[in-house]
N, C-alpha and C. Protein backbone atom coordinates (compact mmCIF):
# COMPACT_ATOMS: atom_id res chain seq x y z
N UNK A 1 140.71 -55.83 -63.65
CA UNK A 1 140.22 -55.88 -65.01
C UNK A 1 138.93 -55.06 -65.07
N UNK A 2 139.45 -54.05 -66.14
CA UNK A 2 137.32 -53.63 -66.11
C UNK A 2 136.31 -54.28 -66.76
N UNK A 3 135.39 -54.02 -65.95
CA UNK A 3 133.55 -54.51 -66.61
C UNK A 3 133.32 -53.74 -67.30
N UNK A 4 132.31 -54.08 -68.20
CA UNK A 4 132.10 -53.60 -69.33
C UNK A 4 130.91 -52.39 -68.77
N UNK A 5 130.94 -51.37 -68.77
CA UNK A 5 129.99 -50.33 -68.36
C UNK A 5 128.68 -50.47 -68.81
N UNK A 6 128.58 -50.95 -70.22
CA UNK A 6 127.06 -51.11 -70.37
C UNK A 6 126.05 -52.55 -69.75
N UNK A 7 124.79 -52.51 -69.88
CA UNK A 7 124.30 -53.47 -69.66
C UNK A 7 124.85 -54.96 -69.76
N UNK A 8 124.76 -56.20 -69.30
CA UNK A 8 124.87 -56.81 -69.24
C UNK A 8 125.26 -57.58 -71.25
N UNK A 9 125.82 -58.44 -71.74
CA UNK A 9 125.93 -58.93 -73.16
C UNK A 9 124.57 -60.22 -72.45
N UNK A 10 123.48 -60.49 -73.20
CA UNK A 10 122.92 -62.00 -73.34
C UNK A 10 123.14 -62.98 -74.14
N UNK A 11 122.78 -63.77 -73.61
CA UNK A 11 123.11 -65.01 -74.33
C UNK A 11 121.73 -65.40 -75.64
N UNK A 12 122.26 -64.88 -76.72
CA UNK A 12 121.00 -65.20 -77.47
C UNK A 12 120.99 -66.44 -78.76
N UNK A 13 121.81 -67.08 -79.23
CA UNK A 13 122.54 -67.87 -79.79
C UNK A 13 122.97 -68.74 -79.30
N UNK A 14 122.65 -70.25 -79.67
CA UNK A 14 123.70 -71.59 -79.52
C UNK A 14 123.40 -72.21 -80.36
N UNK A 15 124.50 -72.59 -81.45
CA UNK A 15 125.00 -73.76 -82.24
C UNK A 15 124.87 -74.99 -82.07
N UNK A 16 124.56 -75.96 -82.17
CA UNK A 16 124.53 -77.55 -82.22
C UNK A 16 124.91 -77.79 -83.51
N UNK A 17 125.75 -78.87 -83.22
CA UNK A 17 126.39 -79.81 -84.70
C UNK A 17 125.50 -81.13 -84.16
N UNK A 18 124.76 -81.60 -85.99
CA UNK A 18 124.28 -82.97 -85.39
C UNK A 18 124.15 -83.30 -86.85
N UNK A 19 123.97 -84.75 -86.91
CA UNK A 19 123.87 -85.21 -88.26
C UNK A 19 122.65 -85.31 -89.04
N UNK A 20 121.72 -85.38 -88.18
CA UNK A 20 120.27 -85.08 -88.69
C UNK A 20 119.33 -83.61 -88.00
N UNK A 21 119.91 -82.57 -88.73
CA UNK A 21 119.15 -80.98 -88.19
C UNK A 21 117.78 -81.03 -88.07
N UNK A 22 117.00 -81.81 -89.08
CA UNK A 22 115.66 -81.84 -89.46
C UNK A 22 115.03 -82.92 -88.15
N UNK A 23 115.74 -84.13 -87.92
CA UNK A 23 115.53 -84.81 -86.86
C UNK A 23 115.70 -83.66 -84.96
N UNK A 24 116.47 -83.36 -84.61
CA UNK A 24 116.57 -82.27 -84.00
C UNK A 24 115.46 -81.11 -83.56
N UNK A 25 115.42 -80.52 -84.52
CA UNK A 25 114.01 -79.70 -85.25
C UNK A 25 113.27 -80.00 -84.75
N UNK A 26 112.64 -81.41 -85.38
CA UNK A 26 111.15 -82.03 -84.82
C UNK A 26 111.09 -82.30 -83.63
N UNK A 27 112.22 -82.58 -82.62
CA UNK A 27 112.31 -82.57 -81.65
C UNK A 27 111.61 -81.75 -80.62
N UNK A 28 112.84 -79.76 -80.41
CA UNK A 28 113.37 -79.06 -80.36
C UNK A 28 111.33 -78.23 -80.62
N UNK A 29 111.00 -78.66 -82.25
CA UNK A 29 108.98 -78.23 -81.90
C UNK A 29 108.56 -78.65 -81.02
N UNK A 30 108.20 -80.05 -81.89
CA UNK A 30 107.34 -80.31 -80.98
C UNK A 30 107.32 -80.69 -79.35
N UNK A 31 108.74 -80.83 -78.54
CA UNK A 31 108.84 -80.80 -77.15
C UNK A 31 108.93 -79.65 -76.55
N UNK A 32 109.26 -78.92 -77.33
CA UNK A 32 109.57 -77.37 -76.45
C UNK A 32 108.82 -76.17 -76.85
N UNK A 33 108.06 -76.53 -78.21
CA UNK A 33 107.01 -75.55 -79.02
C UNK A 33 108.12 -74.37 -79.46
N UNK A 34 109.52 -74.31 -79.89
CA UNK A 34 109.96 -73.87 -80.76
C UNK A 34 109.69 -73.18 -81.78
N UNK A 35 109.56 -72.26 -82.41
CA UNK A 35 109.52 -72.29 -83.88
C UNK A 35 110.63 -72.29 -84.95
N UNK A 36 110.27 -72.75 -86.07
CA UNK A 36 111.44 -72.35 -87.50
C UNK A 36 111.38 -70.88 -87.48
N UNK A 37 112.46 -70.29 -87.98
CA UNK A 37 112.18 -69.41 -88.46
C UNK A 37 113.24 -69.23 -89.36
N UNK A 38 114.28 -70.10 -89.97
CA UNK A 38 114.77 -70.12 -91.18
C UNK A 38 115.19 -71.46 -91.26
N UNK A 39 115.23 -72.02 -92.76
CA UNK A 39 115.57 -73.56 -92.95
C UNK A 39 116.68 -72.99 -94.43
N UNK A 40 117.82 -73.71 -94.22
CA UNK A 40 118.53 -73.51 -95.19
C UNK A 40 119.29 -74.63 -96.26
N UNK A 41 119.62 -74.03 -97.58
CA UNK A 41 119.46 -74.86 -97.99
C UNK A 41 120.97 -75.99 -97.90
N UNK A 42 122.33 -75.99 -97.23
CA UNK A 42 123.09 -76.42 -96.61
C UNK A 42 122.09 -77.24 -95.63
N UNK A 43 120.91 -77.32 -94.86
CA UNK A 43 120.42 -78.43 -93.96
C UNK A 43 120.02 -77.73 -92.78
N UNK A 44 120.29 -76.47 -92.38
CA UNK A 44 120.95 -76.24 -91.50
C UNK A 44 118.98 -75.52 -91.12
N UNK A 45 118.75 -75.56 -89.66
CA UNK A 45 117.03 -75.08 -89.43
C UNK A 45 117.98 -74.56 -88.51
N UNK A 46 116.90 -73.24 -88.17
CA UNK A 46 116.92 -71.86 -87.22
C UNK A 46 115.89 -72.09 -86.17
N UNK A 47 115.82 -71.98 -85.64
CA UNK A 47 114.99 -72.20 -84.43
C UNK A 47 114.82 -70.79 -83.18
N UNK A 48 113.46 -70.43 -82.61
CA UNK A 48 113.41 -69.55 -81.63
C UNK A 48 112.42 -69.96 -80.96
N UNK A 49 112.84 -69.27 -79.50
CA UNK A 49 111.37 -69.30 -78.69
C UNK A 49 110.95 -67.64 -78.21
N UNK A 50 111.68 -66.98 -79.27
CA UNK A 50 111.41 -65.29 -79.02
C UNK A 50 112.34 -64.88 -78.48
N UNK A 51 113.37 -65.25 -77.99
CA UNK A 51 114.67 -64.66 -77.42
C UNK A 51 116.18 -65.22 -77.94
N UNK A 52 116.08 -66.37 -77.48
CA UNK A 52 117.04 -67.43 -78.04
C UNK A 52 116.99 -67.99 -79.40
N UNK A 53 118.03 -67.86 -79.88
CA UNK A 53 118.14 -68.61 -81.46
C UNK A 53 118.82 -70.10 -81.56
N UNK A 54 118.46 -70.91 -81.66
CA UNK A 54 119.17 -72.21 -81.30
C UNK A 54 119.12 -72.93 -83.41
N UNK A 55 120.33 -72.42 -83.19
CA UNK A 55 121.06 -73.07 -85.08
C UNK A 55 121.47 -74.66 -84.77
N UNK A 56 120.64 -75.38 -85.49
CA UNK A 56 121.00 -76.71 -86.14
C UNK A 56 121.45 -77.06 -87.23
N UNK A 57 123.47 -77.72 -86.83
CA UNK A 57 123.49 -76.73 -88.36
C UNK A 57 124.41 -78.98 -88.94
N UNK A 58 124.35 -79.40 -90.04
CA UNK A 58 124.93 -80.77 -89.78
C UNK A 58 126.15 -80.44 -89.64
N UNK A 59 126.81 -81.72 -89.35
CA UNK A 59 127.93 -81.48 -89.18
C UNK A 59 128.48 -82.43 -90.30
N UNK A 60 129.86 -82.19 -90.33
CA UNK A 60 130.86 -82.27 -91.67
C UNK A 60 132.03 -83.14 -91.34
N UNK A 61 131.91 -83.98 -92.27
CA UNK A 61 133.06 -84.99 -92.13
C UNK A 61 132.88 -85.67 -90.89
N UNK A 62 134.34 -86.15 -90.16
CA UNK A 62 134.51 -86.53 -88.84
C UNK A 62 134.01 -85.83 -87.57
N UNK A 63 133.10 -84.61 -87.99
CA UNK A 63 132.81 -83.83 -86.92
C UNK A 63 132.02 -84.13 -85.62
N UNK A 64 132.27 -84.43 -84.39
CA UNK A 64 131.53 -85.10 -83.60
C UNK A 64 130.13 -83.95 -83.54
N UNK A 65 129.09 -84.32 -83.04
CA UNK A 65 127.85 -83.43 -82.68
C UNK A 65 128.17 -82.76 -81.50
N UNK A 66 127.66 -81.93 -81.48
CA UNK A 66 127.79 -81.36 -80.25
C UNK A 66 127.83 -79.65 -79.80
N UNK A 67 127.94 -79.01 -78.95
CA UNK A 67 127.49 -77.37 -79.42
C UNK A 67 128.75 -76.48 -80.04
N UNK A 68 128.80 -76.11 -81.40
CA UNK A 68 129.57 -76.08 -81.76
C UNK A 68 129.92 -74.46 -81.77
N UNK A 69 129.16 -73.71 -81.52
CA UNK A 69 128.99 -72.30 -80.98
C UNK A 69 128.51 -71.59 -80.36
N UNK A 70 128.19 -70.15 -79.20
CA UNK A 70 127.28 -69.51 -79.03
C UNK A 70 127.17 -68.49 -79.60
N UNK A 71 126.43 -67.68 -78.82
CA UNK A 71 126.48 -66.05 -79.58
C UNK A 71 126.06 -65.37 -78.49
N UNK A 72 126.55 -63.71 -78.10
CA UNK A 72 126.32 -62.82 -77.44
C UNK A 72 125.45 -61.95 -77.84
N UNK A 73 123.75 -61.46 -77.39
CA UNK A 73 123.72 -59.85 -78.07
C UNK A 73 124.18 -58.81 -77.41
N UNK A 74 124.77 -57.81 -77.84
CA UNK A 74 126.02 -56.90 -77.17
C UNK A 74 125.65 -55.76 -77.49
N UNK A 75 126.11 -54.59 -76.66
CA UNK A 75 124.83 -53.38 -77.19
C UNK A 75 126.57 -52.07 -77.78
N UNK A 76 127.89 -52.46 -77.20
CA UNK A 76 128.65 -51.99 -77.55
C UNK A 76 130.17 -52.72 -77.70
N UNK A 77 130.09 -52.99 -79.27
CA UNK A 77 131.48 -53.88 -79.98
C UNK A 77 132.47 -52.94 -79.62
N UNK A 78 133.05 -52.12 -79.79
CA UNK A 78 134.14 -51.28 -79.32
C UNK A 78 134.41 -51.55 -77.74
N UNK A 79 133.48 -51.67 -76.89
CA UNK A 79 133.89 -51.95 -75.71
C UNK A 79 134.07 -53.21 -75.26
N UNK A 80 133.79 -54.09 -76.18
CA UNK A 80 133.90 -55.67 -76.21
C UNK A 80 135.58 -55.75 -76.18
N UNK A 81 135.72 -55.11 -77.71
CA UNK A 81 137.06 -55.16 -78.15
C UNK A 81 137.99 -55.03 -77.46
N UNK A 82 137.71 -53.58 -76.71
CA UNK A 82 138.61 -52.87 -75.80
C UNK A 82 138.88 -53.92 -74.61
N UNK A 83 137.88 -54.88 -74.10
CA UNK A 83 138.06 -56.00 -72.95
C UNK A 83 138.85 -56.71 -73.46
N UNK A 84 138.68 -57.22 -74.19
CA UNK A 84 139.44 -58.00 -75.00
C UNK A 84 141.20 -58.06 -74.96
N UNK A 85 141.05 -56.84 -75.61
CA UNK A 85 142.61 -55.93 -75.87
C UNK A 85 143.18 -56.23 -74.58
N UNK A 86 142.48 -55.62 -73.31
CA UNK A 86 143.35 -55.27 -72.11
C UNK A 86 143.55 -56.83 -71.40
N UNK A 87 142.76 -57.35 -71.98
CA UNK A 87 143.00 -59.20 -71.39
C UNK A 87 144.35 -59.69 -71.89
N UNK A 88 144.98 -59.10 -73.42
CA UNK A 88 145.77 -59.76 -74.17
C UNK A 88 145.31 -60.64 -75.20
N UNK A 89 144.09 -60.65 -75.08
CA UNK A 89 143.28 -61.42 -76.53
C UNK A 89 143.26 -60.35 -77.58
N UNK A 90 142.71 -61.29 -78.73
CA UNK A 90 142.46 -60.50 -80.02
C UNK A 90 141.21 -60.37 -80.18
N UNK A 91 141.65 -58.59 -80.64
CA UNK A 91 140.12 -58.18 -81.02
C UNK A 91 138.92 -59.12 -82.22
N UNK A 92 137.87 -59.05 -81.64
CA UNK A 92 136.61 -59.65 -82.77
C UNK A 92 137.13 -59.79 -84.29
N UNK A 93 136.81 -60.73 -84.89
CA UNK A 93 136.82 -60.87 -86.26
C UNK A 93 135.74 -60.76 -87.07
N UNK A 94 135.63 -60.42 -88.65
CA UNK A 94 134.61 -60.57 -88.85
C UNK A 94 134.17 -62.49 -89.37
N UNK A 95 132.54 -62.72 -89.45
CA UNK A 95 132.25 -64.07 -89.60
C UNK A 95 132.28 -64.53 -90.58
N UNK A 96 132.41 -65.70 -90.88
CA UNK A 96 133.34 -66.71 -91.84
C UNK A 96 131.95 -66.27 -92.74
N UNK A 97 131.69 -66.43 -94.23
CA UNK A 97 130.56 -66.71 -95.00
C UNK A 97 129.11 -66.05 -94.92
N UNK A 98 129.44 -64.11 -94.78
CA UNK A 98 128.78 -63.77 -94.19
C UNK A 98 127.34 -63.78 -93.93
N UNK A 99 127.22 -64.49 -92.72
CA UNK A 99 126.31 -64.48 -91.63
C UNK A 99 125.21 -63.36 -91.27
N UNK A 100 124.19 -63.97 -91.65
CA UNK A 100 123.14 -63.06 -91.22
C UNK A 100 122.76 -62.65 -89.90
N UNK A 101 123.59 -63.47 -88.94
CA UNK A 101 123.46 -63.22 -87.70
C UNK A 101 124.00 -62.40 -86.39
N UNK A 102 124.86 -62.93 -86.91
CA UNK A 102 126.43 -62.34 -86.37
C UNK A 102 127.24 -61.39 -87.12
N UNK A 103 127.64 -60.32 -86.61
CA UNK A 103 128.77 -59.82 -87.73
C UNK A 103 130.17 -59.79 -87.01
N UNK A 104 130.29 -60.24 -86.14
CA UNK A 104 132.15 -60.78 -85.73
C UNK A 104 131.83 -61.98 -84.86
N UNK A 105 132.98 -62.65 -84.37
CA UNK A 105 133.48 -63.63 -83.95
C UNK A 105 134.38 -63.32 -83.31
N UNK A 106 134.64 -63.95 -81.73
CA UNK A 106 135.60 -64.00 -80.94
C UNK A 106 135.84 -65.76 -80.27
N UNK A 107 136.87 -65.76 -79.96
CA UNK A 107 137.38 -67.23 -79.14
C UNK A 107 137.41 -67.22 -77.82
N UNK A 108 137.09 -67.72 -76.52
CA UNK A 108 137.21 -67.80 -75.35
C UNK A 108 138.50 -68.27 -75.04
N UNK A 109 139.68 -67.97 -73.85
CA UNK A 109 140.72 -68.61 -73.58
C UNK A 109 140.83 -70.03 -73.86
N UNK A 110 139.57 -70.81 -73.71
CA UNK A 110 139.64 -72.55 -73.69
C UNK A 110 139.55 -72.84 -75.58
N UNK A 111 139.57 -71.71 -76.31
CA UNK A 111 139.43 -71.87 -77.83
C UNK A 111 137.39 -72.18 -77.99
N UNK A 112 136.66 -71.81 -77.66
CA UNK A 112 134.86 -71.87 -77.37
C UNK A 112 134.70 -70.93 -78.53
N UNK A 113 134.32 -71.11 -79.65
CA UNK A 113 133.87 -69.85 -80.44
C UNK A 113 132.38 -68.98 -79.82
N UNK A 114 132.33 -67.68 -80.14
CA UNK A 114 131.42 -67.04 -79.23
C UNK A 114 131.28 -66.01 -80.98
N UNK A 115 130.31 -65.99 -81.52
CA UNK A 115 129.11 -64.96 -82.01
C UNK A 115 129.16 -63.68 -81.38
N UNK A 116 129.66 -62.37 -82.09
CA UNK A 116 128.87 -61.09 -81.68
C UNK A 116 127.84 -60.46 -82.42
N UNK A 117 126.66 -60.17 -81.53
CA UNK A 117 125.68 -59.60 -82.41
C UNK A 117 125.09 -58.04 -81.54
N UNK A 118 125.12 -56.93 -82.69
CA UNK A 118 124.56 -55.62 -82.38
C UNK A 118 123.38 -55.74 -82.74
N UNK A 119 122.80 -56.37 -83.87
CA UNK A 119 121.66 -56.38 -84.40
C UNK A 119 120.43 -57.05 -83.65
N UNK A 120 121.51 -58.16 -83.03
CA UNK A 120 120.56 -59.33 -82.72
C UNK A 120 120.07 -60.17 -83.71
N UNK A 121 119.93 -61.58 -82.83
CA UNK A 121 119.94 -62.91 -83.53
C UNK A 121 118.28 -62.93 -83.96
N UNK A 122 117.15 -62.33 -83.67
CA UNK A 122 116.16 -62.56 -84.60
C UNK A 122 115.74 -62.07 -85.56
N UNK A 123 117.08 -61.42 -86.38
CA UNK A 123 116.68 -60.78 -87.56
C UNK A 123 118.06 -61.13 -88.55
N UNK A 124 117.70 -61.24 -90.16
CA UNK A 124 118.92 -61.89 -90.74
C UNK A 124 119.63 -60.23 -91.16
N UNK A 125 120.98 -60.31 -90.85
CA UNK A 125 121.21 -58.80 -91.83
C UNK A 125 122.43 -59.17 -92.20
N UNK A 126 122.88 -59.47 -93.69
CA UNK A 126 124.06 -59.74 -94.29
C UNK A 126 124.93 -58.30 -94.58
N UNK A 127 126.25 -58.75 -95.10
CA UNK A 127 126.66 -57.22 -95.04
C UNK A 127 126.87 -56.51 -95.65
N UNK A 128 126.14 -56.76 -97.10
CA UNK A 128 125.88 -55.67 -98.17
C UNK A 128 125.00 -55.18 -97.56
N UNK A 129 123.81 -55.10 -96.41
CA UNK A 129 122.69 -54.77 -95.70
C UNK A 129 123.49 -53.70 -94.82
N UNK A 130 124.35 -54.07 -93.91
CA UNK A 130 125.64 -53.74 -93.06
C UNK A 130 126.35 -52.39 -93.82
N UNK A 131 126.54 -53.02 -95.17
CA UNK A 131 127.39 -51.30 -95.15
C UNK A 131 126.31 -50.48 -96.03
N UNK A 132 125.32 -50.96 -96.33
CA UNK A 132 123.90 -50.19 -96.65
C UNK A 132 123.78 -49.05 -95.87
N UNK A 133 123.46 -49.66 -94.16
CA UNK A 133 123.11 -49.00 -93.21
C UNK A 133 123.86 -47.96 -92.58
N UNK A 134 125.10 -48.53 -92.60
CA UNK A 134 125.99 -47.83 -92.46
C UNK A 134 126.71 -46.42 -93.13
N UNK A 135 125.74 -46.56 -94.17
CA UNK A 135 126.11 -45.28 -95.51
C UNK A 135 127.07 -45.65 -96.48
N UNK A 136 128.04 -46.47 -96.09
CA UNK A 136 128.95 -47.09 -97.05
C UNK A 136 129.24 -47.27 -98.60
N UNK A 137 129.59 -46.57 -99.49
CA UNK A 137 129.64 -47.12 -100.94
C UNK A 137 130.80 -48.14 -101.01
């Protein structure tokens, strides 16, 4: 199987489902000196310590708590894809409700949702921003 030629993907993103985000939060500060750096209005607080983005987001219905996603920053999606492909998986999707964080989504064999990000997770870029940049009309 090939490796991906470029640098390493990091781990910059993880999801938690919990029923109190704001409880979490205060946690997540004041034990680990965290910061906010987005609170939304769904419930859901953003959290960093300058590298890592850790989303507290509630959870819904019967949903147990627990980490309900990560995220990769990845310096080349085409070559993601292409791993992907030659595994027999499906290529990246784009993200449900677009996401300022992420702009595709992939599944791990065990079904693990996994976040792809070019931009990176400490900056929001939705995707009227996305095909802005891109030159796109």
């Amino acid at each position: 199987m090939a490796q991906p030629t470029n640098r390493k993907a990091k781990v910059r993103h993880i999801a938690i489902k919990t029923p109190d985000p704001q409880r979490l939060a205060d946690y997540y500060t004041k034990v680990y000196g965290l910061d906010v750096v987005l609170r939304r209005a769904t419930g859901s607080v953003y959290l960093s310590d300058g590298d890592l983005c850790l989303a507290l987001l509630p959870t819904r219905g019967e949903c147990a708590p627990g980490i309900e996603h990560f995220g990769f920053h990845i310096q080349d999606p085409q070559e993601i894809a292409d791993a992907l492909e030659g595994m027999g998986m499906e290529r990246p999707k784009g993200r449900p409700n677009d996401p300022p964080f992420a702009e595709t989504r992939v599944c791990d064999p065990d079904g693990n949702m996994i976040d792809l990000s070019v931009h990176g997770f400490e900056m929001q870029e939705f995707q009227a921003d996305r095909v802005r940049k891109a030159g796109v009309k």
